[in-house]
Protein backbone atom coordinates (compact mmCIF):
# COMPACT_ATOMS: atom_id res chain seq x y z
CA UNK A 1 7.45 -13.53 4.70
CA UNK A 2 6.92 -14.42 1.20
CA UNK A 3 9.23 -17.89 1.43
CA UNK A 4 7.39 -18.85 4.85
CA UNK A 5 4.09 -17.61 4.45
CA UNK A 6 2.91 -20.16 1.24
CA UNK A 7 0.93 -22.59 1.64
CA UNK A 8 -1.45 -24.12 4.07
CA UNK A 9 -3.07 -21.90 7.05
CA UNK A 10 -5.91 -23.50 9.20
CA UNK A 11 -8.12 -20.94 11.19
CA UNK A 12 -8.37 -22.76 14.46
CA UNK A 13 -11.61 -23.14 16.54
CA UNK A 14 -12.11 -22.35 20.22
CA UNK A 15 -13.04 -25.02 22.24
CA UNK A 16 -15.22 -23.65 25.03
CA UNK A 17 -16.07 -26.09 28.13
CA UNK A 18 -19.30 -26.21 29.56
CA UNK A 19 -19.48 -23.89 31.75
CA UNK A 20 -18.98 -21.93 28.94
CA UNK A 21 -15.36 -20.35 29.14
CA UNK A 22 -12.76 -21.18 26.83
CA UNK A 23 -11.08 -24.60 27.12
CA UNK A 24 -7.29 -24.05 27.14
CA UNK A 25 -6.10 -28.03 28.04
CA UNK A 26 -8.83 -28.64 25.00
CA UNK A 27 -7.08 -25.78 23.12
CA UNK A 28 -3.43 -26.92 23.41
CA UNK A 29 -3.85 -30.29 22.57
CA UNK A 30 -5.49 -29.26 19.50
CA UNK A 31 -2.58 -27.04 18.39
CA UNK A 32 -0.13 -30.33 19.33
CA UNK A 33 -2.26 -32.57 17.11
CA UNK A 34 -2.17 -29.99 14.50
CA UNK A 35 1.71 -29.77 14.28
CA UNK A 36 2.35 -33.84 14.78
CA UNK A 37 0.15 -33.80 11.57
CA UNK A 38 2.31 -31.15 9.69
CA UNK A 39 0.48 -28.10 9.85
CA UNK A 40 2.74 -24.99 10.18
CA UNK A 41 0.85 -22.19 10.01
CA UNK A 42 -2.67 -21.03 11.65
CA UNK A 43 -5.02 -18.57 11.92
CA UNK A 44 -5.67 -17.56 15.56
CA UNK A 45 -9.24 -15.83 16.23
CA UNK A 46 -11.07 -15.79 12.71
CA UNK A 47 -14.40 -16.58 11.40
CA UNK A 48 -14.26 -20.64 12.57
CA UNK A 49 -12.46 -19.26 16.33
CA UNK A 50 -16.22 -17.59 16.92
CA UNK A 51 -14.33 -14.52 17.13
CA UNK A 52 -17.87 -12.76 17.55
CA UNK A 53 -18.42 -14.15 20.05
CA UNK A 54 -15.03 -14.25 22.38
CA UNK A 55 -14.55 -10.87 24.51
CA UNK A 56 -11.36 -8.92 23.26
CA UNK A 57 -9.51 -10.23 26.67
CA UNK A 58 -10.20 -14.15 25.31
CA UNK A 59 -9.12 -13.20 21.93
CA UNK A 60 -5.52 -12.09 23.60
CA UNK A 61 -5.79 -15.05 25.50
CA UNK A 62 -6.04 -17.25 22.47
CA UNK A 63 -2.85 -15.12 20.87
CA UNK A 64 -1.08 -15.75 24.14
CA UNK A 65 -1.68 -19.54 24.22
CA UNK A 66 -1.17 -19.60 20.55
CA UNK A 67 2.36 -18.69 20.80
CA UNK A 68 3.34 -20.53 23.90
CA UNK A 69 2.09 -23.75 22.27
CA UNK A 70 2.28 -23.63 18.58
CA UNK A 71 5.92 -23.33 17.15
CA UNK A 72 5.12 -22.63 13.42
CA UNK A 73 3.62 -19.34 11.76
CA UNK A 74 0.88 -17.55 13.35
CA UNK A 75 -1.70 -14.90 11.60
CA UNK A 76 -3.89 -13.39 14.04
CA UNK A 77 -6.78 -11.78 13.16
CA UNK A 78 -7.64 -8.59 14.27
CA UNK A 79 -11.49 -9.31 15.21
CA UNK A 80 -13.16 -6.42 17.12
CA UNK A 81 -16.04 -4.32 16.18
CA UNK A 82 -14.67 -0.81 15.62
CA UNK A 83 -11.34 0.78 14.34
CA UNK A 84 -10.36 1.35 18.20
CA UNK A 85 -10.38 -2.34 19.13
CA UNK A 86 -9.19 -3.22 16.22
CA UNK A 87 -5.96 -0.80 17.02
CA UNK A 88 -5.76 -2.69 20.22
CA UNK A 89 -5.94 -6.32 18.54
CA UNK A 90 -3.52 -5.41 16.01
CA UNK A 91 -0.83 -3.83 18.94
CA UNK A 92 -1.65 -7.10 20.05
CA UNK A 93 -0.04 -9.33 17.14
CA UNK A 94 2.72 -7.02 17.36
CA UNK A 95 3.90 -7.19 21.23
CA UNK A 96 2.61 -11.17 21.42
CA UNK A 97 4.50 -12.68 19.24
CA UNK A 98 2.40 -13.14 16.16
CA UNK A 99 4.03 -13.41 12.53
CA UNK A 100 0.87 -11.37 10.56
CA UNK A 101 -2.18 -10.10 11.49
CA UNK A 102 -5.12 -10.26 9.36
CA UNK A 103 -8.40 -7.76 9.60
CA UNK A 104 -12.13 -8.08 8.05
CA UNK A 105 -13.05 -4.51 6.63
CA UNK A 106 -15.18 -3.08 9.25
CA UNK A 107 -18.03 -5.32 9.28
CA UNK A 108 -21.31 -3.04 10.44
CA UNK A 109 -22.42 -0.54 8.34
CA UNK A 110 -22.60 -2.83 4.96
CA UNK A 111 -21.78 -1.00 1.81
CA UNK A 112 -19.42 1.26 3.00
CA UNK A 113 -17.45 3.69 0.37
CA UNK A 114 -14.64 2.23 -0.91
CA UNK A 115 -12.89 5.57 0.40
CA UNK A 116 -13.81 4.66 3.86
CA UNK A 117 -12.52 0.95 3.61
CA UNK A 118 -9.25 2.41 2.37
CA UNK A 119 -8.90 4.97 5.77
CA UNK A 120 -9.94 2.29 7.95
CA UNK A 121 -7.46 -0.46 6.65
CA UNK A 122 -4.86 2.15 6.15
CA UNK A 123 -4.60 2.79 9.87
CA UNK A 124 -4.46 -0.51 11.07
CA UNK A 125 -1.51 -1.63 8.18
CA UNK A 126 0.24 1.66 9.93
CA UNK A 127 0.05 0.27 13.44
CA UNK A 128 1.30 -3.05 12.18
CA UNK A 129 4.77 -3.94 13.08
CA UNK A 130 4.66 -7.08 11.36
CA UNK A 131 3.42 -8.37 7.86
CA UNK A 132 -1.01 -7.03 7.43
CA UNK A 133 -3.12 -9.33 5.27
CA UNK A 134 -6.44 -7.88 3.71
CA UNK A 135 -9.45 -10.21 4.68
CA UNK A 136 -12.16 -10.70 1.99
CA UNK A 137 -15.45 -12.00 2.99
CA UNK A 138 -18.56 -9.62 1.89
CA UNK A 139 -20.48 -12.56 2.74
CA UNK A 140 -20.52 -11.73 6.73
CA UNK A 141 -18.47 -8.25 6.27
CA UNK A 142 -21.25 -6.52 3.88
CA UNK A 143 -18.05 -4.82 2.47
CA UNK A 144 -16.13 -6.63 -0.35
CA UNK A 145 -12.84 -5.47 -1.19
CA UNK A 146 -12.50 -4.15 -4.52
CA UNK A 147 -8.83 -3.67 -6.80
CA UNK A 148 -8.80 -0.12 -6.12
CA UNK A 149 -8.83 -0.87 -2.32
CA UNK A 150 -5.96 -3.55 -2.50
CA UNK A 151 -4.53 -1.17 -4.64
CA UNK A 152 -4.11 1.57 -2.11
CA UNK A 153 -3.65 -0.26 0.79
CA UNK A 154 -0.25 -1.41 1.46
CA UNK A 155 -0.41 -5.00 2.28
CA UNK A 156 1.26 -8.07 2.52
CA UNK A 157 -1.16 -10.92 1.26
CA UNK A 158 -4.93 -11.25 1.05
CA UNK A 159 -7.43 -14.01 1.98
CA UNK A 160 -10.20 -13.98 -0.18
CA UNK A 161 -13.39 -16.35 1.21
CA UNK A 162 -15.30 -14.69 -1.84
CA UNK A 163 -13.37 -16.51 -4.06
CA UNK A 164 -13.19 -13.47 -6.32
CA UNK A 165 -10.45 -14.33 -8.15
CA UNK A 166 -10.43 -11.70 -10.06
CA UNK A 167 -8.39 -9.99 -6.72
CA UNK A 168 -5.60 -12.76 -7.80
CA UNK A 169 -3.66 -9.93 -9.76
CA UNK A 170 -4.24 -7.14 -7.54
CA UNK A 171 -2.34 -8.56 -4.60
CA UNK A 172 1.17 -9.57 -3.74
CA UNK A 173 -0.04 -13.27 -2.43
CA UNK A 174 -3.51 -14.48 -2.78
CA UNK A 175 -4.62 -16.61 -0.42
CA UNK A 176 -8.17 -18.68 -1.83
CA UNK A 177 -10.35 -19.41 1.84
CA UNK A 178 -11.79 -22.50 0.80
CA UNK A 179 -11.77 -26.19 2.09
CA UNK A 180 -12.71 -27.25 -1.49
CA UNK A 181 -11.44 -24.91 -4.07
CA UNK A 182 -7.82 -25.40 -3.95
CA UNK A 183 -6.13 -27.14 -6.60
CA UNK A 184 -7.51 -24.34 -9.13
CA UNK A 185 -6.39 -21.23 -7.21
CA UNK A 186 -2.91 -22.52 -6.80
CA UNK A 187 -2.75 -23.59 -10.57
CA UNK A 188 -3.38 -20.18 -11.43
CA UNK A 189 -0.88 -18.36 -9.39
CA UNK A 190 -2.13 -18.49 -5.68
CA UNK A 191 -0.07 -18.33 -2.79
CA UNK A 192 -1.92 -20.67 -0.86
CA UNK A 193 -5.18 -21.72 0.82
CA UNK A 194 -7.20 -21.44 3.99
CA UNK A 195 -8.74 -24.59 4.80
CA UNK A 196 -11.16 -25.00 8.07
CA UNK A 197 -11.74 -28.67 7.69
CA UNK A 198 -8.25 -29.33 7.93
CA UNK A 199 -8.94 -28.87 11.72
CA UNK A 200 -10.16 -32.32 11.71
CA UNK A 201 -8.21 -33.99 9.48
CA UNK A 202 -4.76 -32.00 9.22
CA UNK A 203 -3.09 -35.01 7.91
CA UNK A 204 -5.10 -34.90 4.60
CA UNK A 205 -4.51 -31.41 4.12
CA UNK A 206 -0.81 -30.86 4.82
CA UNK A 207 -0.47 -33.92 2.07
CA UNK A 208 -2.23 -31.86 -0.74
CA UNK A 209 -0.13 -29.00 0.00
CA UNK A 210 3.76 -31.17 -0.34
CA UNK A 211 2.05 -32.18 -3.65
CA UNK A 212 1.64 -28.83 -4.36
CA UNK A 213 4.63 -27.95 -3.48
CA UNK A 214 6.55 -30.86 -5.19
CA UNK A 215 4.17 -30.09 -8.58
CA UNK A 216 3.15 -33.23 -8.67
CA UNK A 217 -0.07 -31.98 -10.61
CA UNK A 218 -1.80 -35.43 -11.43
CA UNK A 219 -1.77 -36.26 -7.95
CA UNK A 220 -3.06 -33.39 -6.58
CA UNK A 221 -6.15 -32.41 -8.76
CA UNK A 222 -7.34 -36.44 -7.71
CA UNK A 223 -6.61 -35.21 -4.03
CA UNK A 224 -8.64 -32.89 -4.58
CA UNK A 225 -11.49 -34.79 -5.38
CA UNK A 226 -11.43 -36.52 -1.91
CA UNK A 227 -10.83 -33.24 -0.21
CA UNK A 228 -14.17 -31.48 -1.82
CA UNK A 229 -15.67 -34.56 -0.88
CA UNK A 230 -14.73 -34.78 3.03
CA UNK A 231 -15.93 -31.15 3.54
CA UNK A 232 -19.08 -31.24 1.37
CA UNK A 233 -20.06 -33.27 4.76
CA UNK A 234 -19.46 -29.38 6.76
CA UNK A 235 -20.93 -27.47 3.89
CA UNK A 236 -24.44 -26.89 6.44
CA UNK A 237 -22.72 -27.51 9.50
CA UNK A 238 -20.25 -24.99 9.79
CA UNK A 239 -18.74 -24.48 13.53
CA UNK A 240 -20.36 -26.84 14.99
CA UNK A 241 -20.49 -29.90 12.92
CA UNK A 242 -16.47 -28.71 12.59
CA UNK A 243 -16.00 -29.03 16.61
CA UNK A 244 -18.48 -32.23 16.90
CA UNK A 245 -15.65 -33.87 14.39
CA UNK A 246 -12.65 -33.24 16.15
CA UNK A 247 -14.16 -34.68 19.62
CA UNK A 248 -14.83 -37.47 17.72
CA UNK A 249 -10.88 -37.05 17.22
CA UNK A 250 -9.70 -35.64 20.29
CA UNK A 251 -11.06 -37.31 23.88
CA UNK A 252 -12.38 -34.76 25.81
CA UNK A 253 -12.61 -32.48 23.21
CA UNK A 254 -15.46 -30.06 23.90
CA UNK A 255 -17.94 -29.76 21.35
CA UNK A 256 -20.02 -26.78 22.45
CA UNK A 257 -20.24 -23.63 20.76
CA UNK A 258 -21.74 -19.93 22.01
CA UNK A 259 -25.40 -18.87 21.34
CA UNK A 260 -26.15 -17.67 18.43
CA UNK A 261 -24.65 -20.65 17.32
CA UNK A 262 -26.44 -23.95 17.99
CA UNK A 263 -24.91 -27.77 17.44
């Protein structure tokens, strides 16, 4: 886990057709661009897959197709609302063939105790037959994740969207979720990076990470510069500026999204 899992991860969207169900030709052809332009590992239902708004039988679906289709490592995040789905999702990544699953704290009530956090998180890491990764993002959660949590929950990496990186020491790989923060993170000990832009431009992307790996320091901090450049264009668009992009890519890419989300 720790040699493979370094490195690039790109939380893939859900391409949903007009009639409103998910797109799966529109889904696998995005997974085989993705590899012809080096990616090797993804994130299958998180915050840019509109996980919130996929029923629990399209978020299998997406695992299913995931693995059928995409040869390299897959995280899946364990997306439902409540510690009983989450069980489910998380049984899941074990029988379907995922490499990690990932999980938000619960995310309704905000400002939970720490103390309940640590329960919640501690019985989905037990039902996990393969590697759990802490998900940080107060932002949409209402629950950040704090040292003391990491601290008692047995996990395998964590990706932080906060950008706390304070939680750099406090966890066995540190994963920054950021399309323009990277060469930082990594120079200070990060494991790797999260990047949703890299959707539409994987090419771009899976170059700043061999530079990264190859150390080739000069090179990457002015890659960087382009890269917080390209996605200061998604900074307000989010989803659906992200989807509009790729079917400028991708013919027949669909670019809708689900209400509440608008283009």
């Amino acid at each position: 886990m720790n040699r493979a899992f370094r490195g690039l991860v790109v939380p893939v969207l859900t391409p949903f057709a007009e009639s409103g169900e998910i797109d799966r030709r529109a889904f696998i052809e995005h997974l085989e661009y993705l590899s012809h332009h080096g990616i090797r590992r993804i994130m299958v239902n998180g915050t840019t897959a509109e996980f919130f708004s996929l029923f629990p039988e399209e978020r299998r679906t997406q695992l299913m197709l995931a693995r059928r289709h995409f040869s390299g490592l897959i995280v899946a995040h364990a997306g439902g609302l409540g510690l009983k789905q989450n069980l489910e999702e998380v049984r899941w990544a074990n029988e379907l063939g995922a490499d990690a699953v990932a999980a938000l704290p619960p995310i309704y009530p905000a400002g939970l105790s720490e103390a309940g956090v640590i329960e919640y998180f501690k019985a989905l890491g037990a039902a996990a037959e393969v590697p759990f990764i802490l998900y940080n993002f107060p932002k949409h959660a209402g629950n950040a994740l704090t040292p003391r949590i990491l601290a008692a929950v047995p996990h395998a990496a964590l990706k932080d969207s906060a950008q706390n990186f304070e939680l750099m020491e406090h966890t066995p790989s540190y994963f920054v979720g950021s399309s323009t923060n990277i060469f930082e993170p990594i120079q200070q000990g990060a494991a790797g990076f999260v990047a949703a832009t890299a959707n539409v431009r994987p090419e771009l992307y899976a170059a700043m990470e061999m530079l990264l790996v190859d150390a080739k320091v000069g090179e990457a901090a002015v890659m960087q510069q382009e890269i917080r450049a390209y996605s200061a264009q998604f900074s307000t668009g989010g989803v659906p500026a992200l989807k509009q992009a790729i079917a400028r890519k991708l013919p027949g890419y669909p670019a809708h999204v689900r209400c509440p989300l608008r283009p």
